[in-house]
Protein backbone atom coordinates (compact mmCIF):
# COMPACT_ATOMS: atom_id res chain seq x y z
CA UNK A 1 0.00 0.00 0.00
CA UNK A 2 2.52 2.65 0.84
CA UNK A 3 4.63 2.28 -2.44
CA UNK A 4 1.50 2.73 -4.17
CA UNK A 5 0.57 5.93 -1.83
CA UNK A 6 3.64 7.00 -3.28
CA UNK A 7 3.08 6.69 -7.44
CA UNK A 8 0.07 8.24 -6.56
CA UNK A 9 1.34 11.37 -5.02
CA UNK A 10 3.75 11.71 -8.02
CA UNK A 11 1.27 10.44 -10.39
CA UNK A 12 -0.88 13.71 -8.45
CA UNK A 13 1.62 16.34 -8.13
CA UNK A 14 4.92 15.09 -10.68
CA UNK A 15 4.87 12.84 -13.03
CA UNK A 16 8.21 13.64 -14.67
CA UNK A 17 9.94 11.84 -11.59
CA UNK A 18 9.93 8.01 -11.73
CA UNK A 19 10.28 5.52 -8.92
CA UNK A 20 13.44 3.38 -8.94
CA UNK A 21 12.47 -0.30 -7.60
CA UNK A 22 15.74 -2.24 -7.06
CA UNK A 23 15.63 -6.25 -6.09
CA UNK A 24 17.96 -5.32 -3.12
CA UNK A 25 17.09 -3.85 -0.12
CA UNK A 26 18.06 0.04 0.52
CA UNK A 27 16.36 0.29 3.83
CA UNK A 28 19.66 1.69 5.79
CA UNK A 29 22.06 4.53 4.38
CA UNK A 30 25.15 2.37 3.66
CA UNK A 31 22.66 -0.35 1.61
CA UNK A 32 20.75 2.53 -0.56
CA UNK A 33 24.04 4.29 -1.02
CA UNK A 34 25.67 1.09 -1.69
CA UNK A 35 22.83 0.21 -4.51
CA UNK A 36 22.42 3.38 -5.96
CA UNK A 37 25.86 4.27 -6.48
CA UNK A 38 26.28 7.49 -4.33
CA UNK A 39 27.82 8.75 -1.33
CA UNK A 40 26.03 8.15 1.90
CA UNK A 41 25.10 11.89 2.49
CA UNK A 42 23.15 12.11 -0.46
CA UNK A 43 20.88 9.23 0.79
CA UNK A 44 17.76 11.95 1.99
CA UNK A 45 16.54 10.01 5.39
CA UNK A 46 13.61 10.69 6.61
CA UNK A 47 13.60 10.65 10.34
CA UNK A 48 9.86 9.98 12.35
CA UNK A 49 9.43 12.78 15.32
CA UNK A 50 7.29 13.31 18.19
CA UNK A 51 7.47 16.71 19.37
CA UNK A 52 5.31 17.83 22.61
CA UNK A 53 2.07 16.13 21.23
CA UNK A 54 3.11 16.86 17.22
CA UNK A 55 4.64 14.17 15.00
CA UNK A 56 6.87 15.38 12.35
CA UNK A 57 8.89 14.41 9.83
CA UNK A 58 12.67 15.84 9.46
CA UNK A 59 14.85 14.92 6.09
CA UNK A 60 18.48 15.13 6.54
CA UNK A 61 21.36 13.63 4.31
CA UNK A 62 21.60 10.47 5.14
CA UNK A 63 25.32 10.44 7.10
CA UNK A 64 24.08 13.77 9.56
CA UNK A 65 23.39 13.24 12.85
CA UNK A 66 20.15 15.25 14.74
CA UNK A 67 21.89 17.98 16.90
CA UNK A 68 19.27 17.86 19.99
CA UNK A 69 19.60 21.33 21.13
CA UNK A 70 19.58 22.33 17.58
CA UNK A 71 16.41 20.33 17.39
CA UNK A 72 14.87 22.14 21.03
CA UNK A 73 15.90 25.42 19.72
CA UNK A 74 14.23 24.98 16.88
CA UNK A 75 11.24 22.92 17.81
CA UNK A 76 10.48 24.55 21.17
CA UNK A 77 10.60 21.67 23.02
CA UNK A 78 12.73 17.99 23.37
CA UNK A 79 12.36 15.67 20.26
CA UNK A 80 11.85 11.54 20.51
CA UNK A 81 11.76 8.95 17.66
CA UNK A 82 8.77 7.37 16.94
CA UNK A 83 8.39 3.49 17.70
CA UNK A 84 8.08 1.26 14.35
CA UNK A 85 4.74 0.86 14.89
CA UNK A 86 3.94 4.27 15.57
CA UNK A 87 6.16 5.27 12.41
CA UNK A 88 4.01 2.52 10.34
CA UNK A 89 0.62 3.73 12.20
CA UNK A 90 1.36 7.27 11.26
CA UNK A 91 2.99 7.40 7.93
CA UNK A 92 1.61 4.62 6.68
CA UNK A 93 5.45 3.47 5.69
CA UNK A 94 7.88 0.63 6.84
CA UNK A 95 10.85 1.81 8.55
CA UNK A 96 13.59 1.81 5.75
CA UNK A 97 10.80 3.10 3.33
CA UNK A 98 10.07 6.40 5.23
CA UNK A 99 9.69 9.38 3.22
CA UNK A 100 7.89 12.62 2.93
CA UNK A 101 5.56 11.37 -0.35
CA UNK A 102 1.99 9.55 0.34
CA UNK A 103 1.40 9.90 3.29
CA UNK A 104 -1.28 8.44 5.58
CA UNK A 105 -1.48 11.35 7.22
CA UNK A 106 -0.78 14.90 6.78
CA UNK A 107 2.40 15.78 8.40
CA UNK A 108 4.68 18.42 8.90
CA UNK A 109 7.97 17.88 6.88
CA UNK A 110 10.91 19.61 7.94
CA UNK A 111 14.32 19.60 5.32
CA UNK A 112 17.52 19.83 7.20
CA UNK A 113 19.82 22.25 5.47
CA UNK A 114 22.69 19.37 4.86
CA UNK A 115 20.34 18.53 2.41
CA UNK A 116 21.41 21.55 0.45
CA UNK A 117 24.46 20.63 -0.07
CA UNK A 118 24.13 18.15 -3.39
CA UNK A 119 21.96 19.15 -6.76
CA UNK A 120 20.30 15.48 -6.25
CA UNK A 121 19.04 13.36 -3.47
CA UNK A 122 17.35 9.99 -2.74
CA UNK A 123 14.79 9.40 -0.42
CA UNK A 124 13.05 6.30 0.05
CA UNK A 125 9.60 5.77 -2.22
CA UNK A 126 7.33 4.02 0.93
CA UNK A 127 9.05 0.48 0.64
CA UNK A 128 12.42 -1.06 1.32
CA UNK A 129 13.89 -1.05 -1.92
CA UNK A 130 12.44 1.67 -3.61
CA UNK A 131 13.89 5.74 -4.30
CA UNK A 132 13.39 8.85 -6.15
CA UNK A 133 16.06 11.34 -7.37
CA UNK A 134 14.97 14.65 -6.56
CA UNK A 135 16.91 17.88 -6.10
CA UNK A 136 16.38 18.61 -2.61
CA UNK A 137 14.20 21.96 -3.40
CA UNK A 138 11.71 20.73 -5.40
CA UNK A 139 11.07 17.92 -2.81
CA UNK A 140 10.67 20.83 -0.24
CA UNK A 141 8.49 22.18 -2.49
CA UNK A 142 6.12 19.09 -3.37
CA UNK A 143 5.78 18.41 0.19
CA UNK A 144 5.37 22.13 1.39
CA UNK A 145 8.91 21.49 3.57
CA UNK A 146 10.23 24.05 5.88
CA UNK A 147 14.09 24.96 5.90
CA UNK A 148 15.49 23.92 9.32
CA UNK A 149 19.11 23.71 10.79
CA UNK A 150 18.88 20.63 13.20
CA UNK A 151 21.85 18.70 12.18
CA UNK A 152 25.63 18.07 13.76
């Protein structure tokens, strides 16, 4: 269901951008970056967050770490990961499929500015061995992203 949430949100709102399906799994950084042929950092993970009683969703290249009191100065208030359950219940994606497209819910998406740093970037597509390339704008753009600065 979720890689089809997915073609239909691009189907929706860009069809020029395909969905890469590989017969490997890319559900970590090193095994997408491994399969795709790219550095780690330009693997765009998509990280599940529970803010005071607000769950959000923060992109970030894939080797940056979340900088906590980046994150409270920026969120207002401490930051905890979702469960995989709750990240399944919520986004309607497996974990290693999590991205900002098709969602079950309407979210807030947040794109870390380390995301800036390459022309192209590959989130997940809502299953485990799935991608888009994407220059990190326009995907702040189709998913009405803010700019944040909550990375080490």
């Amino acid at each position: 269901m979720s890689l089809q949430s997915v073609r239909q949100f691009f189907a929706d709102h860009a069809p020029d951008i395909a969905i890469i399906e590989l017969n490997q799994s890319t559900a970590t950084v090193a095994l997408a970056a491994a399969a795709h042929g790219v550095e780690p950092g330009q693997i765009a993970k998509t990280l599940s967050l529970k803010i005071k009683d607000e769950v959000v969703l923060v992109v970030a290249k894939g080797d940056a770490r979340l900088d906590n009191k980046k994150l409270k100065a920026a969120f207002g208030a401490k930051a905890r990961m979702l469960s995989s359950d709750e990240v399944v219940m919520i986004t309607g994606h497996p974990v290693g499929g999590v991205c900002p497209f098709g969602l079950e819910n309407p979210l807030a998406v947040y794109c870390d500015i380390s995301l800036k740093h390459y022309t192209e970037v590959l989130p997940a597509a809502g299953a485990i061995h799935s991608a888009v390339r994407i220059a990190p704008e326009r995907m702040a753009q189709l998913t009405n992203a803010t700019w944040v600065d909550v990375c080490q």
